[in-house]
N, C-alpha and C. Protein backbone atom coordinates (compact mmCIF):
# COMPACT_ATOMS: atom_id res chain seq x y z
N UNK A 1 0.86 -1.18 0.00
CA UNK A 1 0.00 0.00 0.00
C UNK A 1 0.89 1.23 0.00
N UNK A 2 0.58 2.31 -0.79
CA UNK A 2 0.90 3.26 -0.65
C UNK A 2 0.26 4.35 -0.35
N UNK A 3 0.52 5.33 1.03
CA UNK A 3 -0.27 6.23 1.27
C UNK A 3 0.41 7.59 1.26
N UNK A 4 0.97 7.87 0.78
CA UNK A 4 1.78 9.32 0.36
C UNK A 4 2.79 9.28 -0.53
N UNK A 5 3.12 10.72 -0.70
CA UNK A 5 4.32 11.16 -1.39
C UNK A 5 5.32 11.66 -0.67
N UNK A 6 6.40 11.40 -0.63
CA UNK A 6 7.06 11.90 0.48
C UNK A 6 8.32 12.58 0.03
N UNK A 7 9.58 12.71 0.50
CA UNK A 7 10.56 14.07 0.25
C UNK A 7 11.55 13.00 -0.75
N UNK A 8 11.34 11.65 -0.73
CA UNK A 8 12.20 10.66 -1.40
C UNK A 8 11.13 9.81 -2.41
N UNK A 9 10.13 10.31 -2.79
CA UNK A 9 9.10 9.41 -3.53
C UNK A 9 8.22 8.77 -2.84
N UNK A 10 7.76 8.25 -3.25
CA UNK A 10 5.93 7.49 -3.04
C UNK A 10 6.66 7.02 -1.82
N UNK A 11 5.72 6.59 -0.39
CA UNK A 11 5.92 5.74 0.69
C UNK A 11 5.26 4.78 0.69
N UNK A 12 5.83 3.47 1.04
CA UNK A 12 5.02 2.42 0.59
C UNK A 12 5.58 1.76 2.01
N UNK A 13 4.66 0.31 2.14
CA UNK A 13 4.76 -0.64 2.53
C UNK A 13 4.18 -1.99 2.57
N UNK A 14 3.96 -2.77 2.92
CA UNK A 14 3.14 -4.19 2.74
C UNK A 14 1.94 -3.81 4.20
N UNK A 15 0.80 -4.06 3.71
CA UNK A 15 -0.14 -4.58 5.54
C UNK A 15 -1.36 -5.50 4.98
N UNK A 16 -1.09 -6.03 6.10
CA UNK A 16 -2.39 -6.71 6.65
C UNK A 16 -3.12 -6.58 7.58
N UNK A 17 -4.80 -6.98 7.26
CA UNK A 17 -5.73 -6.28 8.32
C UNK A 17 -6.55 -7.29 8.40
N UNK A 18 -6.97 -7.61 9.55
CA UNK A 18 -7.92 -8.15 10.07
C UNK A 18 -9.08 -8.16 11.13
N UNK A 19 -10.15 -8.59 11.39
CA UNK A 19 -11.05 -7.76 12.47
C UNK A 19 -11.10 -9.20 13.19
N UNK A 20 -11.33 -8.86 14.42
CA UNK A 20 -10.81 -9.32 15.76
C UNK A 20 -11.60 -9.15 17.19
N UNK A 21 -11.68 -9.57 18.40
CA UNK A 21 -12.63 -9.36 19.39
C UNK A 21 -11.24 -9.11 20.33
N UNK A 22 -11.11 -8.01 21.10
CA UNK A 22 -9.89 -8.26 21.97
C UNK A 22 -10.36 -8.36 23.07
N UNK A 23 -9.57 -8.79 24.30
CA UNK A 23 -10.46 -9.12 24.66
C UNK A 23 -10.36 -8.23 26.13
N UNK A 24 -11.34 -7.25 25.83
CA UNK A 24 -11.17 -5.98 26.88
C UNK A 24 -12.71 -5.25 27.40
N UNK A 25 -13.08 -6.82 27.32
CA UNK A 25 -15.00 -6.42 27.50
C UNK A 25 -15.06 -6.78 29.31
N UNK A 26 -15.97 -6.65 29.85
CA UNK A 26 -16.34 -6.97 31.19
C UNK A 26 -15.46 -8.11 32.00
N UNK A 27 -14.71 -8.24 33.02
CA UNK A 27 -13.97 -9.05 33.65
C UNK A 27 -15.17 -10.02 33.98
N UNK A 28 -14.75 -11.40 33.81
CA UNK A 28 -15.84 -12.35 34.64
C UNK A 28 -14.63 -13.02 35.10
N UNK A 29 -15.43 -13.51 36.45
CA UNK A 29 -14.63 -14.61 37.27
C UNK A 29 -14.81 -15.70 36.77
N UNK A 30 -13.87 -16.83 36.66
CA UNK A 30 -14.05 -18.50 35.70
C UNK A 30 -12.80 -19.29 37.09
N UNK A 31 -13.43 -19.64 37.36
CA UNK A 31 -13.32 -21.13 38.83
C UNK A 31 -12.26 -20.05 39.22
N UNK A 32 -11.15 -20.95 39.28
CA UNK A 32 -10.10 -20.20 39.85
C UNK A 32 -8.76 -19.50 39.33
N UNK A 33 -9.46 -19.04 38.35
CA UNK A 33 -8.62 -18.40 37.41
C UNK A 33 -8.13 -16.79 37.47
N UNK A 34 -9.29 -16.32 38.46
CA UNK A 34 -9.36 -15.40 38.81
C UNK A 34 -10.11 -14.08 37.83
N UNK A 35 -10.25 -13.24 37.35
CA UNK A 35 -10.99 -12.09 36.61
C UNK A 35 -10.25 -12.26 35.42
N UNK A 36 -11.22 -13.17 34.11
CA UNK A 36 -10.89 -13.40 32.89
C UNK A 36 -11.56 -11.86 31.79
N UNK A 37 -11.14 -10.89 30.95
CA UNK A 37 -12.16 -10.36 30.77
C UNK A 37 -12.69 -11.00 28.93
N UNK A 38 -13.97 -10.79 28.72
CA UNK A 38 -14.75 -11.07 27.82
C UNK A 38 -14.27 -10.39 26.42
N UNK A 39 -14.77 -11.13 25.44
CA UNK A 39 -14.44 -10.54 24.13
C UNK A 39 -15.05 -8.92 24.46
N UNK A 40 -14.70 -8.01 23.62
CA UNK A 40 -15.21 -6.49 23.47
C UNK A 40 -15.51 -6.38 22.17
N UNK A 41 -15.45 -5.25 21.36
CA UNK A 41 -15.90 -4.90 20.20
C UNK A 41 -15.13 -5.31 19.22
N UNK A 42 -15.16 -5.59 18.27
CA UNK A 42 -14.29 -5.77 17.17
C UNK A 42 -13.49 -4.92 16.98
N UNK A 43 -11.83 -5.03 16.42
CA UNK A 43 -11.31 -3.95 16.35
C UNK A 43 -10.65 -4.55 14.81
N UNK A 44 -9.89 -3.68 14.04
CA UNK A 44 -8.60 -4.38 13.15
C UNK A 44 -7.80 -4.28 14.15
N UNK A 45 -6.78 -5.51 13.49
CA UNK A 45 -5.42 -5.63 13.79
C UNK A 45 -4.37 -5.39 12.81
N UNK A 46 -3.59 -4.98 12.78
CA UNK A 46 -3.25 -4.26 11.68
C UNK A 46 -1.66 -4.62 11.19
N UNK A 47 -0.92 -5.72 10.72
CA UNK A 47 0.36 -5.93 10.42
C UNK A 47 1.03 -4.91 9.22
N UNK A 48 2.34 -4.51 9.86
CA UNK A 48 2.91 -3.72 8.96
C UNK A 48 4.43 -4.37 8.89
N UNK A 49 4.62 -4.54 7.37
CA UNK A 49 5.62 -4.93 6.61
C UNK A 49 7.24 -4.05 6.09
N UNK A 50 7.89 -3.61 6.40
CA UNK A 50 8.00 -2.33 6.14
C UNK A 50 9.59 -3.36 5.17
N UNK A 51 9.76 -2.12 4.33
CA UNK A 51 10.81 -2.53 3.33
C UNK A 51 12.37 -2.96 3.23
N UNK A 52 12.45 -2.24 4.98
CA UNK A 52 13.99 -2.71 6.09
C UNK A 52 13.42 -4.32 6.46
N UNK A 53 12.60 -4.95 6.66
CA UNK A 53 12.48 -5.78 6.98
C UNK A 53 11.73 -6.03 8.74
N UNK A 54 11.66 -4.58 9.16
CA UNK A 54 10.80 -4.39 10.26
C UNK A 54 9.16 -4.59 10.59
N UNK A 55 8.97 -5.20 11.39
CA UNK A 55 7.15 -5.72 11.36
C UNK A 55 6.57 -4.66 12.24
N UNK A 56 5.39 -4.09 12.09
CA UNK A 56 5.28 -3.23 13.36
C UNK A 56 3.66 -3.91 13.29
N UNK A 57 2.64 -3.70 14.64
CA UNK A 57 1.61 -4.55 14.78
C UNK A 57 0.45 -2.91 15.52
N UNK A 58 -0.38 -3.22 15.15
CA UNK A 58 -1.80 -2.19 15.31
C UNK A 58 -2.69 -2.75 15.67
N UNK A 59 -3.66 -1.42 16.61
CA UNK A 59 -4.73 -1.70 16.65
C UNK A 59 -5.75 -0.77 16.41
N UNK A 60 -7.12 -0.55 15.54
CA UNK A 60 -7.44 0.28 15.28
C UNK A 60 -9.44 0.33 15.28
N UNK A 61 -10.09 1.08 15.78
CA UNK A 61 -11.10 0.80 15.94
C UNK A 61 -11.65 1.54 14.91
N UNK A 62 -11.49 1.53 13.66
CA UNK A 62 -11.98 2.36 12.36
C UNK A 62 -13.03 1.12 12.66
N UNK A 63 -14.49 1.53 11.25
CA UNK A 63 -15.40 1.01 10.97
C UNK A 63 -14.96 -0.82 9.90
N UNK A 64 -15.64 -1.36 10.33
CA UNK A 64 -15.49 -2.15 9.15
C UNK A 64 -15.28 -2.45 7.92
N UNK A 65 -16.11 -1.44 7.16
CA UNK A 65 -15.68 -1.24 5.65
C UNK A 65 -14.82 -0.59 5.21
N UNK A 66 -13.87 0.06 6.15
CA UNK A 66 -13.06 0.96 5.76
C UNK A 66 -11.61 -0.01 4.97
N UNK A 67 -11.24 0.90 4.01
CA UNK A 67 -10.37 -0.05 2.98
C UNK A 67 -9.07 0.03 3.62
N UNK A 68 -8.27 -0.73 2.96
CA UNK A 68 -6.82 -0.84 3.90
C UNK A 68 -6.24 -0.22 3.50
N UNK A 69 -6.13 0.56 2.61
CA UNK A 69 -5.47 2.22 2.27
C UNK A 69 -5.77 3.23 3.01
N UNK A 70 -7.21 3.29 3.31
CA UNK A 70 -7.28 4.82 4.40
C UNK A 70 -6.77 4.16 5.76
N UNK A 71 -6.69 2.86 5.80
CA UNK A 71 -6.18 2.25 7.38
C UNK A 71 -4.93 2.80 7.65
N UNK A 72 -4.25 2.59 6.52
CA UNK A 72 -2.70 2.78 6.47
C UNK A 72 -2.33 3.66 6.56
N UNK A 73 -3.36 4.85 5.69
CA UNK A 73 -3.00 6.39 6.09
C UNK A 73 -3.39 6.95 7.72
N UNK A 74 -4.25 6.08 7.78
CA UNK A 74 -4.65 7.08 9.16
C UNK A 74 -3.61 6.39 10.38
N UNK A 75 -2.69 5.01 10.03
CA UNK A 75 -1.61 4.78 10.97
C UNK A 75 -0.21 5.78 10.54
N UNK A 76 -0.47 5.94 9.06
CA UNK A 76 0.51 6.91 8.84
C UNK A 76 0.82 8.34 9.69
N UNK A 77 -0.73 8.84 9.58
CA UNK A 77 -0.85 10.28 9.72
C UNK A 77 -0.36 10.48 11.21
N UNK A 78 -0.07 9.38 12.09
CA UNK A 78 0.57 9.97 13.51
C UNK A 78 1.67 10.37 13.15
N UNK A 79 2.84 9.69 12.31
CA UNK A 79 4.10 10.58 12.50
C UNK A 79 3.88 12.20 12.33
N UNK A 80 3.00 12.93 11.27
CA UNK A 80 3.04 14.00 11.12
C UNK A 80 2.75 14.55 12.52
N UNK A 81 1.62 14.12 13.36
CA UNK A 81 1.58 14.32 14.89
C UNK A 81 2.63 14.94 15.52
N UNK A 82 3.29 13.72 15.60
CA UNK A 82 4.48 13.58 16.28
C UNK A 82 5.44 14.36 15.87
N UNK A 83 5.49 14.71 14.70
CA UNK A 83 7.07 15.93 14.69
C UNK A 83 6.02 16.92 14.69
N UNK A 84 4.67 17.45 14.54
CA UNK A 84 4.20 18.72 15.49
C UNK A 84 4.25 18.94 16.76
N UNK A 85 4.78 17.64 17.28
CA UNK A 85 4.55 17.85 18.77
C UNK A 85 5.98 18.34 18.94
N UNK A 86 6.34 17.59 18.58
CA UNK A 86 7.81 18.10 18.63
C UNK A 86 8.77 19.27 18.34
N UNK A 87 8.20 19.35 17.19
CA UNK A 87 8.34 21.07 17.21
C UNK A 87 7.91 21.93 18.04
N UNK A 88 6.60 21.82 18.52
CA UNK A 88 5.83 22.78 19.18
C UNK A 88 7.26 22.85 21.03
N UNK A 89 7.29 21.56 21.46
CA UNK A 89 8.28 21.83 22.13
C UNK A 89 9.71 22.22 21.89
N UNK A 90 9.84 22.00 21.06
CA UNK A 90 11.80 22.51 20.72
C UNK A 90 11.34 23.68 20.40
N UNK A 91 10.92 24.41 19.46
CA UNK A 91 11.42 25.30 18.53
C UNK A 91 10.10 26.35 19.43
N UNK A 92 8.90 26.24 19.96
CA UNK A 92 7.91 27.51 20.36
C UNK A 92 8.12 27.32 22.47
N UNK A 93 8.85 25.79 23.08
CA UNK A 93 8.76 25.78 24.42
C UNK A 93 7.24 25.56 25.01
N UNK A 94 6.28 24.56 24.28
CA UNK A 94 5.47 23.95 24.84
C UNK A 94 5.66 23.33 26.12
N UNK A 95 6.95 22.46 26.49
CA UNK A 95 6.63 22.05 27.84
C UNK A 95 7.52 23.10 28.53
N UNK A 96 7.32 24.31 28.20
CA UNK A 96 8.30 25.37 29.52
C UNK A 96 6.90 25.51 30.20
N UNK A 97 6.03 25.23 30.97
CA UNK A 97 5.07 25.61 31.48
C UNK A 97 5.38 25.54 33.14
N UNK A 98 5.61 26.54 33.58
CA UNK A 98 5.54 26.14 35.01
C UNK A 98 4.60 26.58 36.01
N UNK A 99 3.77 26.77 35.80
CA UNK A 99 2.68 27.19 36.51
C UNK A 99 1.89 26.55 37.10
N UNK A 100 0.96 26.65 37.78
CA UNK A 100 0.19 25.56 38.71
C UNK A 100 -1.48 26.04 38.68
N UNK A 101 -1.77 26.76 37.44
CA UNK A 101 -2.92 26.36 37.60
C UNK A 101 -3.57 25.71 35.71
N UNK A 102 -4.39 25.01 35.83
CA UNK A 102 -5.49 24.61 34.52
C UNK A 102 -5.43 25.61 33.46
N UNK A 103 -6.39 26.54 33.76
CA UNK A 103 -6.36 27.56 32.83
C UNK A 103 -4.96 28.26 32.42
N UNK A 104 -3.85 28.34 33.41
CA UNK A 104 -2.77 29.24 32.68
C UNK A 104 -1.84 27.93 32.16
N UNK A 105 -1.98 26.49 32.43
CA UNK A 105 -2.09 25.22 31.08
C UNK A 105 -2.43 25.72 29.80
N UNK A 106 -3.94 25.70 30.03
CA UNK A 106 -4.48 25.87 28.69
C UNK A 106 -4.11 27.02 27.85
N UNK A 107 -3.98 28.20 28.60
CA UNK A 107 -3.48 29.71 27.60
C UNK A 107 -2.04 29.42 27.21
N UNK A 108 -0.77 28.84 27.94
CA UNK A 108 -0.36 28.51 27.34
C UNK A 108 -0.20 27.64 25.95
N UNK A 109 -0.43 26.89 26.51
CA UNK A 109 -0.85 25.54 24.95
C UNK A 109 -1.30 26.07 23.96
N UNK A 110 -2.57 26.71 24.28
CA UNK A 110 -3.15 27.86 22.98
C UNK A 110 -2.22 29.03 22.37
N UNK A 111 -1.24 29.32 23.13
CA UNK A 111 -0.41 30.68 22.62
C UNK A 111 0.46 29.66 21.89
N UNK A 112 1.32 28.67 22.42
CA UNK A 112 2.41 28.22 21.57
C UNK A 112 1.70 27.47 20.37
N UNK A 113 0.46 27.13 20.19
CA UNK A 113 -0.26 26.39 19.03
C UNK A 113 -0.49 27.22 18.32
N UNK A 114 -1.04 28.65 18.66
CA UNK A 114 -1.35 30.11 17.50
C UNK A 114 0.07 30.41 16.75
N UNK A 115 0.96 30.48 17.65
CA UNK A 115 2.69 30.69 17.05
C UNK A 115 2.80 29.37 16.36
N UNK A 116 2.80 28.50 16.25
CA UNK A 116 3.54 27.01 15.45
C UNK A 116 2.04 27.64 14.46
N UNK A 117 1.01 27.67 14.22
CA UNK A 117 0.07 27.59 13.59
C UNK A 117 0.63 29.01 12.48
N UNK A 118 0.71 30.37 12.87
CA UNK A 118 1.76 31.27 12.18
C UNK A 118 2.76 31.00 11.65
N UNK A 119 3.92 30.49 11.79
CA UNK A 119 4.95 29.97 11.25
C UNK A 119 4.65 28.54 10.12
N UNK A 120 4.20 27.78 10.41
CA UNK A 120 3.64 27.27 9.39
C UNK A 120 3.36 28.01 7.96
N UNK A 121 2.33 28.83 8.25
CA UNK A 121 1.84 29.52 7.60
C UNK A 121 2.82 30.11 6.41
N UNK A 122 3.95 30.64 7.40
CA UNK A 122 5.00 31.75 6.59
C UNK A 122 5.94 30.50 6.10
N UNK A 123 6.18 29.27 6.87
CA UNK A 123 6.62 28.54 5.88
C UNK A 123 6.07 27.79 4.45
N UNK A 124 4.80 27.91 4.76
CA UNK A 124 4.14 27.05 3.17
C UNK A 124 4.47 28.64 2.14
N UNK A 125 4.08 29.82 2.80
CA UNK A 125 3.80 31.11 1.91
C UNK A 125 5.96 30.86 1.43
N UNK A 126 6.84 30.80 2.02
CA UNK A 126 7.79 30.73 1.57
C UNK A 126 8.56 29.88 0.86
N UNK A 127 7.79 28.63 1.06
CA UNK A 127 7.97 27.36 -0.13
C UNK A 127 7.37 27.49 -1.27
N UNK A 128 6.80 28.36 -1.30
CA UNK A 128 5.38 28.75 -2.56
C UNK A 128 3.95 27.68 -2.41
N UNK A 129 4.03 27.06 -1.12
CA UNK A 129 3.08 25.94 -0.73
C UNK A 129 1.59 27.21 -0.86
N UNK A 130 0.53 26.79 0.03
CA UNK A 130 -0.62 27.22 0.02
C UNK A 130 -1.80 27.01 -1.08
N UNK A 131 -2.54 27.56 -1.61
CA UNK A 131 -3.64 27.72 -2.53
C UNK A 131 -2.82 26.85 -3.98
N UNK A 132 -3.62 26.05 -4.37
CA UNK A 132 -3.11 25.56 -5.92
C UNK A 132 -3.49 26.70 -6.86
N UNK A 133 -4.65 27.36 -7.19
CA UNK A 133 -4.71 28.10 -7.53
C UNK A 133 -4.95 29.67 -7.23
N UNK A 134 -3.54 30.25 -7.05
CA UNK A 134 -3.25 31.39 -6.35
C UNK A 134 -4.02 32.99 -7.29
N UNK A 135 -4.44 33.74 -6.79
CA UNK A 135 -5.25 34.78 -7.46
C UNK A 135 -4.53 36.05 -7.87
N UNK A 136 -4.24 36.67 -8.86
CA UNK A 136 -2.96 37.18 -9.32
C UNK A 136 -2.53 37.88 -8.38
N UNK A 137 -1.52 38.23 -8.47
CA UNK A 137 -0.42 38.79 -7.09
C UNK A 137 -0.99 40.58 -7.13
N UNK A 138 -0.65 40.70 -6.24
CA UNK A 138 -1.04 42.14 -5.90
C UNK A 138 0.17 43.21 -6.57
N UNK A 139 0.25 44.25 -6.23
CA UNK A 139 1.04 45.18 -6.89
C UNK A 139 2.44 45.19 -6.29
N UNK A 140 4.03 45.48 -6.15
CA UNK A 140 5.21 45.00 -5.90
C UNK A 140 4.87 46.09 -4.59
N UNK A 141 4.63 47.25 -4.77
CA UNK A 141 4.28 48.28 -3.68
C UNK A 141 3.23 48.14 -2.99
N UNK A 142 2.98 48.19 -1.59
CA UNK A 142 1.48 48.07 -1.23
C UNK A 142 1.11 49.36 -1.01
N UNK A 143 0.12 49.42 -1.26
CA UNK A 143 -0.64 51.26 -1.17
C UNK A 143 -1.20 51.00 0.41
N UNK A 144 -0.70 52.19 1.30
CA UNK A 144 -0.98 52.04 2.28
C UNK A 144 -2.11 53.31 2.53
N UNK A 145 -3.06 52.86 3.80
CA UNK A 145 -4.11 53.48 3.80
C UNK A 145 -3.69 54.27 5.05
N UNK A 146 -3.97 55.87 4.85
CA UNK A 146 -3.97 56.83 6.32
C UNK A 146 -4.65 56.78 6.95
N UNK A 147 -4.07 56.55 8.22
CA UNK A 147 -4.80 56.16 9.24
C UNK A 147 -5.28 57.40 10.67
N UNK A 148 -6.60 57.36 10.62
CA UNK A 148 -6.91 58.33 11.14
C UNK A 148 -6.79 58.50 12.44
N UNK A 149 -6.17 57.81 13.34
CA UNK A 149 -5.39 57.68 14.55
C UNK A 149 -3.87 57.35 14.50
N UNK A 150 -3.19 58.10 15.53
CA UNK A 150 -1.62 57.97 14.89
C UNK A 150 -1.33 55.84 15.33
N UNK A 151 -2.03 55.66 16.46
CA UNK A 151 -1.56 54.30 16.66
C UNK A 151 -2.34 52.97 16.14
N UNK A 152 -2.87 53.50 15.02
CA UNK A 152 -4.19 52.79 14.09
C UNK A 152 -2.48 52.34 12.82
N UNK A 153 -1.95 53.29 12.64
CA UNK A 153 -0.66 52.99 11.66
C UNK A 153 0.22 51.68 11.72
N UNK A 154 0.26 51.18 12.93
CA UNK A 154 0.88 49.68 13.19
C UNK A 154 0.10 48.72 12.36
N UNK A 155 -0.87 49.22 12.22
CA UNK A 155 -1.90 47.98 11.11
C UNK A 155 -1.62 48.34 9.87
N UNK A 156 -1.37 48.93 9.36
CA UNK A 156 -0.81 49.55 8.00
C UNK A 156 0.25 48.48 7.57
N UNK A 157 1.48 48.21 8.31
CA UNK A 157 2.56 48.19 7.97
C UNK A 157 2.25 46.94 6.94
N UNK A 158 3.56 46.78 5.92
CA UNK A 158 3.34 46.36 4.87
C UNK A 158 3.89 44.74 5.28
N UNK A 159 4.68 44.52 6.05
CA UNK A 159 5.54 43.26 6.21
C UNK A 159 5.46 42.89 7.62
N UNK A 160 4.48 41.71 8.00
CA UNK A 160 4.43 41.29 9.00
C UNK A 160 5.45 40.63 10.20
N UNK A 161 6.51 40.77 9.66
CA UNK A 161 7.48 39.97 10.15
C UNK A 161 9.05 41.61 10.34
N UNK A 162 8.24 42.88 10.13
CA UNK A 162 9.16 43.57 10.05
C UNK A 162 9.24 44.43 11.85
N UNK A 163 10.21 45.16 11.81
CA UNK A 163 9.75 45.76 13.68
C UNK A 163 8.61 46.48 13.21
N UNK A 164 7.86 46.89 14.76
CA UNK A 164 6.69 47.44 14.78
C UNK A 164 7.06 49.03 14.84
N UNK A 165 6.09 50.01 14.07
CA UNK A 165 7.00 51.36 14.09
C UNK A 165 7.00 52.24 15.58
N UNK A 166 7.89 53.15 15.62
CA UNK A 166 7.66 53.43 17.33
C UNK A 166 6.84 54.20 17.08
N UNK A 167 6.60 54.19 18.69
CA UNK A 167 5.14 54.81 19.39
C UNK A 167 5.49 56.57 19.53
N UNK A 168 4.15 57.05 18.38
CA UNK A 168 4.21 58.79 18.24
C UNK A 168 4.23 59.05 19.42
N UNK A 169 3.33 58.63 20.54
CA UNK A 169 3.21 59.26 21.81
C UNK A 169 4.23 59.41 22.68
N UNK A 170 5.59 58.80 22.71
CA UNK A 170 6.00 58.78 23.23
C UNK A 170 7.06 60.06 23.34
C-alpha cells in the first residue's frame, strides 16, 4: 500500500488487516482463574511490513468497511503528529510551562499552538506551498491606507514579520 508522497518518492509498505474481538469487555470470574475479561468490540489488527524488513503490529477501531489504504493512512498520519509535537516543544517551548494552575495550562498551549500555527503559515507562503490556484499577485508596492489615529498605523505596515514602528506618543 501506498499512502503518500514523500521528500524521497511514493511511501510504501506491505499490511495486513484483520477484524478481531480483543479481549477488553467486562472481567468475569471463571473457577479459579481469577478475573478473565470477555471478548469487546471488534477492532482491526493491523500488520505492517516495512521494506527494512521491520514488522510493526496495530490496533485500530476504524469502521469495518473501511479499505486498507485509508487504514494505512490514518496509521501513517501519527508521525506528522508527532514531529508537530515536537516542534511545538523545541522550537515555540510547549513544555516550559511552570505554573500551577489549569487555565494558565491551557493559555499557554493555545499561545504556543497560535505561534507554530503562524509559522507554518509563513513557511508554506515561503515554499510557494498554500492555494493551488493562487489569485494574481497584488502590486510590488502596497498602497498604504492613512490612518486616522496615529496608533491605528501599526496595522498599516506592509511586512508582518518587520519591527513594529515606534510609538508617536512617546
Amino acid at each position: 500500500v501506498s499512502w503518500r508522497r514523500g521528500t524521497k518518492g511514493r511511501l510504501s509498505a506491505r499490511f495486513a488487516a484483520v477484524r478481531v474481538r480483543v479481549a477488553d469487555g467486562p472481567p468475569q470470574r471463571i473457577r479459579d482463574m481469577g478475573a478473565q475479561h470477555l471478548p469487546g468490540e471488534e477492532v482491526w489488527v493491523i500488520g505492517e511490513h516495512r521494506s527494512t524488513g521491520e514488522r510493526k503490529y496495530y490496533l485500530s477501531n476504524l469502521p469495518a468497511d473501511t479499505p486498507l489504504k485509508q487504514i494505512a493512512g490514518a496509521i501513517k498520519a501519527r508521525w506528522v503528529c508527532e514531529q508537530a509535537h515536537q516542534q511545538l516543544k523545541e522550537e515555540l517551548g510547549l513544555d516550559h510551562f511552570e505554573g500551577r494552575s489549569w487555565t494558565g495550562l491551557h493559555r499557554h498551549a493555545l499561545m504556543t499552538m497560535i505561534a507554530y500555527a503562524f509559522l507554518q503559515s509563513r513557511r508554506l507562503k515561503q515554499a510557494g506551498g498554500g492555494k493551488k490556484n493562487p489569485r494574481p499577485t497584488a502590486p510590488t508596492e502596497p498602497t498604504r491606507r492613512q490612518a486616522s489615529h496615529p496608533l491605528r498605523a501599526r496595522a498599516a505596515a506592509p511586512n508582518p514579520l518587520s519591527p513594529l514602528p515606534q510609538n508617536p506618543l512617546r
